[in-house]
C-alpha atoms as a PDB file:
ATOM      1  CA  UNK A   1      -1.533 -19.477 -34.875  1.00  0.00           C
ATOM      2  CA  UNK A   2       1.937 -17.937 -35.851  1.00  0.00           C
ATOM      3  CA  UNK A   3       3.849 -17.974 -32.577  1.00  0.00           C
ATOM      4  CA  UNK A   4       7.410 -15.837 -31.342  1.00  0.00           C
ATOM      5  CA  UNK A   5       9.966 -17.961 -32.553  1.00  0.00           C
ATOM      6  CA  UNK A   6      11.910 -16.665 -29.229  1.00  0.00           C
ATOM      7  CA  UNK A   7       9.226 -18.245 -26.989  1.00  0.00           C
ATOM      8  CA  UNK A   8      10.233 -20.685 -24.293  1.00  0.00           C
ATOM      9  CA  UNK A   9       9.372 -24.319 -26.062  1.00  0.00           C
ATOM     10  CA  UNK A  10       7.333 -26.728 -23.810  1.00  0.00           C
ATOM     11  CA  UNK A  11      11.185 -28.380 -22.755  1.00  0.00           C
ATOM     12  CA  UNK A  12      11.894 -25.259 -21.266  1.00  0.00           C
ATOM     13  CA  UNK A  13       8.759 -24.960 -19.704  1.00  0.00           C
ATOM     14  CA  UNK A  14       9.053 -27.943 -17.929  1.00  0.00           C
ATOM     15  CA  UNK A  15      12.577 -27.447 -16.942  1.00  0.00           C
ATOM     16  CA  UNK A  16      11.540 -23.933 -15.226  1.00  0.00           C
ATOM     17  CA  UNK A  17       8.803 -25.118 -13.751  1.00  0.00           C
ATOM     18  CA  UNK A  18       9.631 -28.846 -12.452  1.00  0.00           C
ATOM     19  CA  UNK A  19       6.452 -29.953 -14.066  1.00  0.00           C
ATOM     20  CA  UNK A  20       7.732 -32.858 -17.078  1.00  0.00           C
ATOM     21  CA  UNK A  21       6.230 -31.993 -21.022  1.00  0.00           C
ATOM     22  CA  UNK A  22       4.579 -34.894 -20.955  1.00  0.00           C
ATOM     23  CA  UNK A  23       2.188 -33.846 -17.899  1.00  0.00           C
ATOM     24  CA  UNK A  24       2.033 -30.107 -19.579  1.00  0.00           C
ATOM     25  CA  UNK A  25       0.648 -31.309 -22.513  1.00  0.00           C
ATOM     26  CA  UNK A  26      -1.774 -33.510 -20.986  1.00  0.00           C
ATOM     27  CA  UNK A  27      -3.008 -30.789 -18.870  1.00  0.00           C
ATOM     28  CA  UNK A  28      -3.487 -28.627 -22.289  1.00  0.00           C
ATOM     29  CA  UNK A  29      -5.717 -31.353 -23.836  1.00  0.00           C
ATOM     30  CA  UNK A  30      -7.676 -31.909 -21.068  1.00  0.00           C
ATOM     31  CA  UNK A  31      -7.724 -28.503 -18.964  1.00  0.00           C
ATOM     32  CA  UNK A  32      -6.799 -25.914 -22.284  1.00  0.00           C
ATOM     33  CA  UNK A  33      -3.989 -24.917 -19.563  1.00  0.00           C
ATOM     34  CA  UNK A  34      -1.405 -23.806 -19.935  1.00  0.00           C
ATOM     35  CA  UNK A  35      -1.936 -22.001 -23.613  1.00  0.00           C
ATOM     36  CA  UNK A  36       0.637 -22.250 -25.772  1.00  0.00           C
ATOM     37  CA  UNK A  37       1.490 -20.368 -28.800  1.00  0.00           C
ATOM     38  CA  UNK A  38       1.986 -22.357 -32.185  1.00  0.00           C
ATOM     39  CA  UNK A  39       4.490 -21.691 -34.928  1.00  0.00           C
ATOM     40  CA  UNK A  40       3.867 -22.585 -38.086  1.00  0.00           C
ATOM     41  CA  UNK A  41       5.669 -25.426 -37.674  1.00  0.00           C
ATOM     42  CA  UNK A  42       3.347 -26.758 -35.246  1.00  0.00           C
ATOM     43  CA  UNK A  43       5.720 -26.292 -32.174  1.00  0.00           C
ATOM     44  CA  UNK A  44       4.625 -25.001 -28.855  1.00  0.00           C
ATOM     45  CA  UNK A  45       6.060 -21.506 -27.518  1.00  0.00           C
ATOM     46  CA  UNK A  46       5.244 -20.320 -23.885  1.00  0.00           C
ATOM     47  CA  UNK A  47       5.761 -16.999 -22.663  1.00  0.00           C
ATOM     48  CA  UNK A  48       7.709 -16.042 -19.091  1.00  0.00           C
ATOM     49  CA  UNK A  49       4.094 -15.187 -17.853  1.00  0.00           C
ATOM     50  CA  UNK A  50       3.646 -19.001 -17.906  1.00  0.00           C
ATOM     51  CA  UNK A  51       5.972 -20.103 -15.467  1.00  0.00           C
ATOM     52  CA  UNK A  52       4.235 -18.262 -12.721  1.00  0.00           C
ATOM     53  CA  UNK A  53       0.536 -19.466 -13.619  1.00  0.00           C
ATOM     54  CA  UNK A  54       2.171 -22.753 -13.342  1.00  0.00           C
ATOM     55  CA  UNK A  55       3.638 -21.976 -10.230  1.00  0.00           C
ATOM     56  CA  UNK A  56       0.640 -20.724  -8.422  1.00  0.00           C
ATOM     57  CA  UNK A  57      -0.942 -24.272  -9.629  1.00  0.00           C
ATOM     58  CA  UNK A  58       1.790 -25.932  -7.605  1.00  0.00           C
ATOM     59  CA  UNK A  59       1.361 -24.367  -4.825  1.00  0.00           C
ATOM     60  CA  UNK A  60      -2.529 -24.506  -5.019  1.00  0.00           C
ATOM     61  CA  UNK A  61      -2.377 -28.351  -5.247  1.00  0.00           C
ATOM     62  CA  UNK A  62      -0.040 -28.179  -2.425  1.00  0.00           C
ATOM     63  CA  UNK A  63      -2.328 -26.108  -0.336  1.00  0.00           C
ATOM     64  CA  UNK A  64      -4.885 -29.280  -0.811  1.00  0.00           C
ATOM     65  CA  UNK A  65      -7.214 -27.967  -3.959  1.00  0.00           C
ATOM     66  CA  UNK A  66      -7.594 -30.894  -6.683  1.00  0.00           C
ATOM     67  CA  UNK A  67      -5.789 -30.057 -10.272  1.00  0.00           C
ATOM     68  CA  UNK A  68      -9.124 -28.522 -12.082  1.00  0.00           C
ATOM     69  CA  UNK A  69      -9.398 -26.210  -9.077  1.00  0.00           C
ATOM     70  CA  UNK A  70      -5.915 -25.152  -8.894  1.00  0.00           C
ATOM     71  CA  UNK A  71      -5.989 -24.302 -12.213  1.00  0.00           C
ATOM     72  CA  UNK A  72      -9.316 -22.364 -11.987  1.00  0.00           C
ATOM     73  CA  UNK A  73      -7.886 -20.384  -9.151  1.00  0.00           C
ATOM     74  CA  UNK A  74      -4.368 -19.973 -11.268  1.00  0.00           C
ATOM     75  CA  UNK A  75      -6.178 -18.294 -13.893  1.00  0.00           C
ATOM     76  CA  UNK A  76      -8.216 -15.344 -12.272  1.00  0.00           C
ATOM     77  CA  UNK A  77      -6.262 -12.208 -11.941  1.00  0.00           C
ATOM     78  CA  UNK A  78      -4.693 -11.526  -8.530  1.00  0.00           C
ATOM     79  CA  UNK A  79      -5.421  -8.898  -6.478  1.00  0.00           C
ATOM     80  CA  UNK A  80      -3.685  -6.635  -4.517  1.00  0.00           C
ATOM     81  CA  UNK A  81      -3.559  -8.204  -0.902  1.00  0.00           C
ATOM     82  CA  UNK A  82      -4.247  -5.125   1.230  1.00  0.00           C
ATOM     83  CA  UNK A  83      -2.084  -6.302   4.090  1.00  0.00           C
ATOM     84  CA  UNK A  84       1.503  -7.288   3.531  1.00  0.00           C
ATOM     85  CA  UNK A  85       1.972  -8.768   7.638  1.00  0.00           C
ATOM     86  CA  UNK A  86      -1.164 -10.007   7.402  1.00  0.00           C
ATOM     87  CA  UNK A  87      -0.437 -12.138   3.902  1.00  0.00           C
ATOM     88  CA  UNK A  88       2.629 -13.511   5.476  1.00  0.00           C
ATOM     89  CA  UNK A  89       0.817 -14.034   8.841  1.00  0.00           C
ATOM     90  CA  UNK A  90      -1.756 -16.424   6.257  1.00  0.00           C
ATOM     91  CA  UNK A  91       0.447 -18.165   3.948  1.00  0.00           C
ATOM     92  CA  UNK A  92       3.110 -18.556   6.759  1.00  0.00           C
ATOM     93  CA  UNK A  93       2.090 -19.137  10.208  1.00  0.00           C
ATOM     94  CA  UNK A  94       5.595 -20.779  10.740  1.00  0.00           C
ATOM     95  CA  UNK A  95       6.790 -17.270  11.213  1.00  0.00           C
ATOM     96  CA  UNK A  96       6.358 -16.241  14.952  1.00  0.00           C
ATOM     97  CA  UNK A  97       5.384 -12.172  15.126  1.00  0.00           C
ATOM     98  CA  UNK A  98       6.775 -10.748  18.289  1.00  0.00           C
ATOM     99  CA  UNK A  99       6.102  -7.406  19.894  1.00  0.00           C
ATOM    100  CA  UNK A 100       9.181  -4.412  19.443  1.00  0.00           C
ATOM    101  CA  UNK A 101       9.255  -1.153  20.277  1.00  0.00           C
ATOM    102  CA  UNK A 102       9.499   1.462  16.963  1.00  0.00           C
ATOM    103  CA  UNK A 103      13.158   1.988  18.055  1.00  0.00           C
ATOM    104  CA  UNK A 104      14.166  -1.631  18.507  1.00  0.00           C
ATOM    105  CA  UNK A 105      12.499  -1.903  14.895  1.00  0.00           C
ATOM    106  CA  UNK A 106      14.147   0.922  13.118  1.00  0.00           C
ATOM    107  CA  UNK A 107      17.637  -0.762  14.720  1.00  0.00           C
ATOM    108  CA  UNK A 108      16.536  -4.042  12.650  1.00  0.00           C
ATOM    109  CA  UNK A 109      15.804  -1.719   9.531  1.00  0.00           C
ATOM    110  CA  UNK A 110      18.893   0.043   9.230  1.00  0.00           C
ATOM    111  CA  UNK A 111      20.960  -3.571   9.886  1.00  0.00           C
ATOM    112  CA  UNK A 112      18.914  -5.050   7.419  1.00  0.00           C
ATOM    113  CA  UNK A 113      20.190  -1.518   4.642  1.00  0.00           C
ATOM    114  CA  UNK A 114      23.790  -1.282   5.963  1.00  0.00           C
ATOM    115  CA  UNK A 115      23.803  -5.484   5.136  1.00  0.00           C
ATOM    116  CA  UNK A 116      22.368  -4.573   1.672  1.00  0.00           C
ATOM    117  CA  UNK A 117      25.175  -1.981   0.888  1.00  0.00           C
ATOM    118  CA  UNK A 118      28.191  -3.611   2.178  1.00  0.00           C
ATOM    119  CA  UNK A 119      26.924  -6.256  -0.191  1.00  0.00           C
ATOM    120  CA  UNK A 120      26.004  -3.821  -2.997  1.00  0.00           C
ATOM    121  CA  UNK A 121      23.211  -6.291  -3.953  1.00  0.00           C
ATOM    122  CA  UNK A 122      21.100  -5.818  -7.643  1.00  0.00           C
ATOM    123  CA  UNK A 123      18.218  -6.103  -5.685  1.00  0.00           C
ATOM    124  CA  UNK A 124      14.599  -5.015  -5.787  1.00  0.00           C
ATOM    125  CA  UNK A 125      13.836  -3.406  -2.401  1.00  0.00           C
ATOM    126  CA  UNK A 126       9.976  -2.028  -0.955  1.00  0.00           C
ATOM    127  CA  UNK A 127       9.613  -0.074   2.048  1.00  0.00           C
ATOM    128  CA  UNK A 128       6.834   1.544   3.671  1.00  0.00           C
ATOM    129  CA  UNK A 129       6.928   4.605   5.904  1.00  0.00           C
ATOM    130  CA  UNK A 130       3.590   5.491   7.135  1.00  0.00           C
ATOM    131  CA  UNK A 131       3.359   8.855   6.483  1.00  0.00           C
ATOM    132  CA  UNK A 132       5.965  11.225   4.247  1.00  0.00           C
ATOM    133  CA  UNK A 133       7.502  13.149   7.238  1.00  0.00           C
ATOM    134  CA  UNK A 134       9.058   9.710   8.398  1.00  0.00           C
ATOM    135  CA  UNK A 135      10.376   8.918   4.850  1.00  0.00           C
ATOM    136  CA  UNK A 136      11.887  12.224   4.567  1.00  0.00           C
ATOM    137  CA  UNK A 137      14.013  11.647   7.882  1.00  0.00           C
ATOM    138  CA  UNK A 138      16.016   8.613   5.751  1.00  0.00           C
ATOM    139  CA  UNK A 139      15.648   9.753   2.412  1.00  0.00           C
ATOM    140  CA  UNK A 140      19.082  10.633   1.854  1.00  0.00           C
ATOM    141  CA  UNK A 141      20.103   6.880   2.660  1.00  0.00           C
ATOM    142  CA  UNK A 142      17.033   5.524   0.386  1.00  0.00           C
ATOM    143  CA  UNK A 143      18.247   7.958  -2.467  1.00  0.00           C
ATOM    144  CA  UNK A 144      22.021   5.814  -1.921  1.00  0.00           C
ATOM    145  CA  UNK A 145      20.192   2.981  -1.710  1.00  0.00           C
ATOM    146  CA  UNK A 146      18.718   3.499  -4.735  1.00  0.00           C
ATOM    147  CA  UNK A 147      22.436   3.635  -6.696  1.00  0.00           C
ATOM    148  CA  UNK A 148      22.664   0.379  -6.513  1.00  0.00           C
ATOM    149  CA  UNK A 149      19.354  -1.127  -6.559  1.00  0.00           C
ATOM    150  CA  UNK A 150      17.047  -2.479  -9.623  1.00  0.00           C
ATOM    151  CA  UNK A 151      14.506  -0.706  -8.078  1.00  0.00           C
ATOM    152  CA  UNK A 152      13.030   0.408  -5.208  1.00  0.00           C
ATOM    153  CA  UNK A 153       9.699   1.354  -4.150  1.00  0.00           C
ATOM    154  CA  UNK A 154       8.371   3.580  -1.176  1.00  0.00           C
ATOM    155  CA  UNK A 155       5.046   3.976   0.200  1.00  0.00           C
ATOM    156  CA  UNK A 156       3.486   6.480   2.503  1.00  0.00           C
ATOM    157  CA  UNK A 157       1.018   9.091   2.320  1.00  0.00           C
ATOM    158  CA  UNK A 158       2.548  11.126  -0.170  1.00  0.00           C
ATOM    159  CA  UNK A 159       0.228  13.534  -1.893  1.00  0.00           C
ATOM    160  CA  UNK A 160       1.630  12.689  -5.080  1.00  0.00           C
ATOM    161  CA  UNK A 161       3.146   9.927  -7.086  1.00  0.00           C
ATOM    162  CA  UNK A 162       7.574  11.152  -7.682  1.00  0.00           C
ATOM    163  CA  UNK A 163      10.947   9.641  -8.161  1.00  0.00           C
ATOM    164  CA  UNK A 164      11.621   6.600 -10.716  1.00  0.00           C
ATOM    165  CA  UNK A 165      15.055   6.981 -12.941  1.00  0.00           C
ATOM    166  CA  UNK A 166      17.981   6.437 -10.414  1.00  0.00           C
ATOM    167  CA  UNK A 167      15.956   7.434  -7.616  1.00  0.00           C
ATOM    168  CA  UNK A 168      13.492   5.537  -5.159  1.00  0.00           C
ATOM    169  CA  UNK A 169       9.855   5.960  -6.584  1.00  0.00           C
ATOM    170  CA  UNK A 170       7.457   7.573  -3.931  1.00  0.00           C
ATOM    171  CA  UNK A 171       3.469   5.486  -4.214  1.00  0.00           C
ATOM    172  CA  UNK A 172       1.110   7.394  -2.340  1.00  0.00           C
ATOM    173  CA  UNK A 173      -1.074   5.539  -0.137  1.00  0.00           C
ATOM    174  CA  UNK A 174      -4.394   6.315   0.453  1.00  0.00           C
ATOM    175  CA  UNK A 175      -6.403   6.952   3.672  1.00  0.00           C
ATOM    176  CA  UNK A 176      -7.652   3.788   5.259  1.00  0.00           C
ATOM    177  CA  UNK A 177      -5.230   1.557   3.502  1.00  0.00           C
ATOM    178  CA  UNK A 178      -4.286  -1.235   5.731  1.00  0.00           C
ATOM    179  CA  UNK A 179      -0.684  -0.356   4.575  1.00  0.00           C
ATOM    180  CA  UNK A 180      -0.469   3.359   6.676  1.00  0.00           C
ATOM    181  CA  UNK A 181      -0.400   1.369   9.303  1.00  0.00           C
ATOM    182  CA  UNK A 182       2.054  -1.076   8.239  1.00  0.00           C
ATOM    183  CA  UNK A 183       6.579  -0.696   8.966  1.00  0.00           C
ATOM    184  CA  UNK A 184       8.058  -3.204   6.109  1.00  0.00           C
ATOM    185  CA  UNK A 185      11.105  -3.885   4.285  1.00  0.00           C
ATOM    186  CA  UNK A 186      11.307  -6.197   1.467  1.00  0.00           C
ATOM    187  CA  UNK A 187      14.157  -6.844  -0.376  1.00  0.00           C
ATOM    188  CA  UNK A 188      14.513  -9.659  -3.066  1.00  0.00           C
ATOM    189  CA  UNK A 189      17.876 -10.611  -4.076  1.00  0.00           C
ATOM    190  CA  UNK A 190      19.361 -13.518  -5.011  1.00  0.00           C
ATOM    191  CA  UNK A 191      21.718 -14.000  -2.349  1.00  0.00           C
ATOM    192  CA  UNK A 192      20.440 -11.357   0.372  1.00  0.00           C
ATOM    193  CA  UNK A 193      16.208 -12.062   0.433  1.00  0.00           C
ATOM    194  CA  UNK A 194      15.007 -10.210   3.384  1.00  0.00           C
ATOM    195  CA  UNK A 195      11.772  -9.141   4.635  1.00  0.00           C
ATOM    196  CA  UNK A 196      10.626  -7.665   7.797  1.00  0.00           C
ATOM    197  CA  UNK A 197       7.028  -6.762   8.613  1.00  0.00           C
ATOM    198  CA  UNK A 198       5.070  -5.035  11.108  1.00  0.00           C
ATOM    199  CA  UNK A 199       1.681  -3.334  11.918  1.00  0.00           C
ATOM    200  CA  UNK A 200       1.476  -0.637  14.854  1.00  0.00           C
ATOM    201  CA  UNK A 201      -0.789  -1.095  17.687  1.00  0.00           C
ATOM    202  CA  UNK A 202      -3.932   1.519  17.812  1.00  0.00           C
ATOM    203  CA  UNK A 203      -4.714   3.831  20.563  1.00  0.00           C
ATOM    204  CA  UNK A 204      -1.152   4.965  20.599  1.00  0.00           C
ATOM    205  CA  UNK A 205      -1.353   8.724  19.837  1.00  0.00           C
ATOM    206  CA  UNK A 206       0.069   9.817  23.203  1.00  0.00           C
ATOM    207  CA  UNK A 207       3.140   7.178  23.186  1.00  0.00           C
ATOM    208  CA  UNK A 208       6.874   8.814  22.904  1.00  0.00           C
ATOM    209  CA  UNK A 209       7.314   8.022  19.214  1.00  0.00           C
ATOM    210  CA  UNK A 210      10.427   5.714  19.838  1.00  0.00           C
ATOM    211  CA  UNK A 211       8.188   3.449  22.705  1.00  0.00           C
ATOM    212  CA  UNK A 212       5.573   2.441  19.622  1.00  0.00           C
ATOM    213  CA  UNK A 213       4.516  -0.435  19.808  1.00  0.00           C
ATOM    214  CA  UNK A 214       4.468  -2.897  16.398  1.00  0.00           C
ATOM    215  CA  UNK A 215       3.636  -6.635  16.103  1.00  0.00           C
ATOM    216  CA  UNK A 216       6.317  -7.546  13.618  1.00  0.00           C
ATOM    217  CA  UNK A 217       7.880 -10.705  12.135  1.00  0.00           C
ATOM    218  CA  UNK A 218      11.254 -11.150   9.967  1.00  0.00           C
ATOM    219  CA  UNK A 219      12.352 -13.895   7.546  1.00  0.00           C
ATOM    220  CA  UNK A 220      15.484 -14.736   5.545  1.00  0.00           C
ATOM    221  CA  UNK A 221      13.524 -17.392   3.978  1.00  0.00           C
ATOM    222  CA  UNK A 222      13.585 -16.704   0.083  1.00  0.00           C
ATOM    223  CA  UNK A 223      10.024 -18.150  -0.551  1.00  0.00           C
ATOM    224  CA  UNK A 224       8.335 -15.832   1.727  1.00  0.00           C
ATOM    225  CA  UNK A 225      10.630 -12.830   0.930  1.00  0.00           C
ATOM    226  CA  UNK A 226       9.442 -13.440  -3.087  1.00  0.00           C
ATOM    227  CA  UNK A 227       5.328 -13.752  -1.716  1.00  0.00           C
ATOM    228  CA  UNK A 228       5.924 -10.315  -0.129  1.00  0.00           C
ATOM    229  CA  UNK A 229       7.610  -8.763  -3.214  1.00  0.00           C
ATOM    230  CA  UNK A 230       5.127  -9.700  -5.177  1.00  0.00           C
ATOM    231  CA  UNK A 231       2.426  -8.153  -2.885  1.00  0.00           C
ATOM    232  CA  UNK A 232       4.571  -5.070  -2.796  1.00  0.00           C
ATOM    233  CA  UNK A 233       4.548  -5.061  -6.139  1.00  0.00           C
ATOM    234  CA  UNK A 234       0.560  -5.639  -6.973  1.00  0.00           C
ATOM    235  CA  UNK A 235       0.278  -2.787  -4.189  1.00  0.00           C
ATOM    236  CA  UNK A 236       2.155  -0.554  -5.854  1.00  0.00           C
ATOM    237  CA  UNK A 237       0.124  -0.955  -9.157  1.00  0.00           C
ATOM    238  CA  UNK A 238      -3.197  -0.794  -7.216  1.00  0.00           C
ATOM    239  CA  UNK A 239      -1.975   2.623  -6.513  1.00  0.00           C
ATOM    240  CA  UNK A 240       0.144   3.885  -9.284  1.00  0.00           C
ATOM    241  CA  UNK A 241      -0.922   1.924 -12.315  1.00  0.00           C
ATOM    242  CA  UNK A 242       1.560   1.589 -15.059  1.00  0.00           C
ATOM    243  CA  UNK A 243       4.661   0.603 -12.634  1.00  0.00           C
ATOM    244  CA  UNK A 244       4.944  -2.417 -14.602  1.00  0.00           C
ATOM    245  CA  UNK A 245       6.738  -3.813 -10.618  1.00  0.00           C
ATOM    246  CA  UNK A 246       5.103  -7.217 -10.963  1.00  0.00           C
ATOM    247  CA  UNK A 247       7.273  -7.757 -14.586  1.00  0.00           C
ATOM    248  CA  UNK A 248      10.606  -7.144 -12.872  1.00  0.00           C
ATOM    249  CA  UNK A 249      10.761  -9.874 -10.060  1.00  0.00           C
ATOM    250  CA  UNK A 250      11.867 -13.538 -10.962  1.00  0.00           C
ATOM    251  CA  UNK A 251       9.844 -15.757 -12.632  1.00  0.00           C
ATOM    252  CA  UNK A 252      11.648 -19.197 -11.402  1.00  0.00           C
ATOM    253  CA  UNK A 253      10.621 -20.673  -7.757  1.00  0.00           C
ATOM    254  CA  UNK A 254      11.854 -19.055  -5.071  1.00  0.00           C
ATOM    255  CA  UNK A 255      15.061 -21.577  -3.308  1.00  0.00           C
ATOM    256  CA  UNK A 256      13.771 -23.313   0.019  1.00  0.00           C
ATOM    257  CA  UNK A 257      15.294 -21.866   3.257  1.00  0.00           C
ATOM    258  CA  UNK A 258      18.465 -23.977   4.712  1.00  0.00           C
ATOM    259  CA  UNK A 259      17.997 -25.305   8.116  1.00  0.00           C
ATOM    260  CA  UNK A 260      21.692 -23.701   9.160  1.00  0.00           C
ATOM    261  CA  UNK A 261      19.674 -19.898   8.203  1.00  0.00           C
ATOM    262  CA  UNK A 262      16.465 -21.369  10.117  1.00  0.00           C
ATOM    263  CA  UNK A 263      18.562 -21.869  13.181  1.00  0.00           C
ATOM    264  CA  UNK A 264      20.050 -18.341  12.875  1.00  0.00           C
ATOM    265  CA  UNK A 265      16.978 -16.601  12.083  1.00  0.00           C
ATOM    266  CA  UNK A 266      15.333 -18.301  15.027  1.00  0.00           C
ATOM    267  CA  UNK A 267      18.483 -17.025  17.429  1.00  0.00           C
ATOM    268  CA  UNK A 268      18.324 -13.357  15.809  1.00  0.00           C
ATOM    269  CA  UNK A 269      14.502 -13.600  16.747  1.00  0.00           C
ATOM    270  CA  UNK A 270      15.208 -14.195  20.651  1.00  0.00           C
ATOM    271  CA  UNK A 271      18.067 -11.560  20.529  1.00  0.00           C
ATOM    272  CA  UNK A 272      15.902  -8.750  18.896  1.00  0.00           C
ATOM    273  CA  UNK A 273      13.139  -9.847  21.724  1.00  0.00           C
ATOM    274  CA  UNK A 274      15.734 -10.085  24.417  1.00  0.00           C
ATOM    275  CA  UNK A 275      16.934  -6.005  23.232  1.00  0.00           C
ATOM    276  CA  UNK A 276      13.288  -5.185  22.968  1.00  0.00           C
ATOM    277  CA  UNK A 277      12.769  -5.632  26.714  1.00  0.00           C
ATOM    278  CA  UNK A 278      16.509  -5.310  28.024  1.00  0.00           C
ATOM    279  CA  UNK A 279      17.378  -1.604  26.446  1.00  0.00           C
ATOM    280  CA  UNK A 280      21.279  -0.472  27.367  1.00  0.00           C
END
């Protein structure tokens, strides 16, 4: 088969992925995975797509599945987790969820967005709001936001799908989606990867709206920050097809957390408790 000559070769491959040629073309002969393109030359050519089937393989061996089942699961399609908090809650139990009050939360939120413009990041940013009325009440700050953002994504229950071109794009969620339930901000950058994540407590309807209650975590570690992207993103297709979100993220592995940002994270995590329950 005739092959794009512009094609990542099987020594790129392996140089993106960690994986060495040698082992890539033994699992093609014996698993048919990954599938190359040929030239007519006879030379491999992968595409970027690739690098993250070979990824997920990775990290399904490292979850404990043998080779031929890790590259099973790598090749079904992968569907929209419903449940941002709870994903990270799954794949990363090292991340201890503590309970904030909405205002204590929003505090956290607009750190985490004055951060992001003081550092002007190229970043891809998600948010969700809950319902419209609450987007609407920072939507002059997501529209800045937006100026200097690859993209950015909102959800809520916005009757219709707006926005895109320069300005945040709105995804309506629909009614008994896990995520109308859900406060989150992802952003995935390079040098600023945040994400913080909560679900609201139910049987809160007569609660002053700043006293509600959420179950929320927070992470600075990149490799969880790019998991929740990438469930923002398959989210966002779920509900507006055609977004194309999934395409724009980063294709290499995600950088392992230092143990100097696991120490701070941990100290930011008693502080935001400690203002939780100590209010000036």
């Amino acid at each position: 088969m005739t092959g794009p000559a512009d094609g990542m070769t099987i020594g790129g491959l392996a140089e993106r992925t960690g994986v060495p040629a040698a082992t890539l073309r033994s699992w093609e002969s014996r698993y048919r995975f990954p599938r190359p393109q040929r030239m007519d030359t006879g030379h491999r050519r992968y595409a970027p797509g690739d690098v993250a089937l070979i990824q997920e393989v990775l990290r399904q061996r490292a979850a404990g599945l043998s080779l031929p089942a890790a590259i099973a699961q790598a090749g079904q399609p992968s569907p929209a987790d419903p449940s941002v908090f709870a994903l990270l809650r799954r794949r990363h139990p090292e991340l201890q969820p503590q309970v904030l009050r909405k205002s204590t939360l929003l505090a956290l939120t607009r750190a985490i967005e004055d951060e992001y413009c003081a550092r002007a990041e190229h970043a891809i940013l998600f948010a969700s709001f809950q319902q419209e009325h609450y987007y609407r009440r920072s939507e002059d700050r997501w529209n800045e936001l937006a100026r200097t953002a690859e993209t950015v994504t909102v959800f809520a229950d916005f009757a219709t799908a707006a926005g895109g071109d320069g300005e945040p794009t709105q995804v309506p969620v629909p009614a008994g989606a896990p995520l109308r339930r859900e406060w989150m901000l992802v952003c995935e950058a390079s040098d600023y990867p945040v994400c913080l994540a909560g679900w609201e407590f139910p049987s809160q309807q007569g609660a002053d709206d700043a006293s509600r209650r959420f179950e929320a975590l927070w992470t600075l570690d990149p490799r969880p920050v790019r998991e929740a992207a990438r469930a923002c993103a398959r989210l966002a297709e779920s509900f507006s097809p055609g977004l194309g979100l999934l395409s724009r993220l980063p294709t290499e592995p995600a950088p392992p957390v230092s143990a100097d940002l696991q120490r701070a994270t941990g100290l930011l995590t008693r502080m935001a408790s400690y203002l939780d329950h100590h209010p000036a």
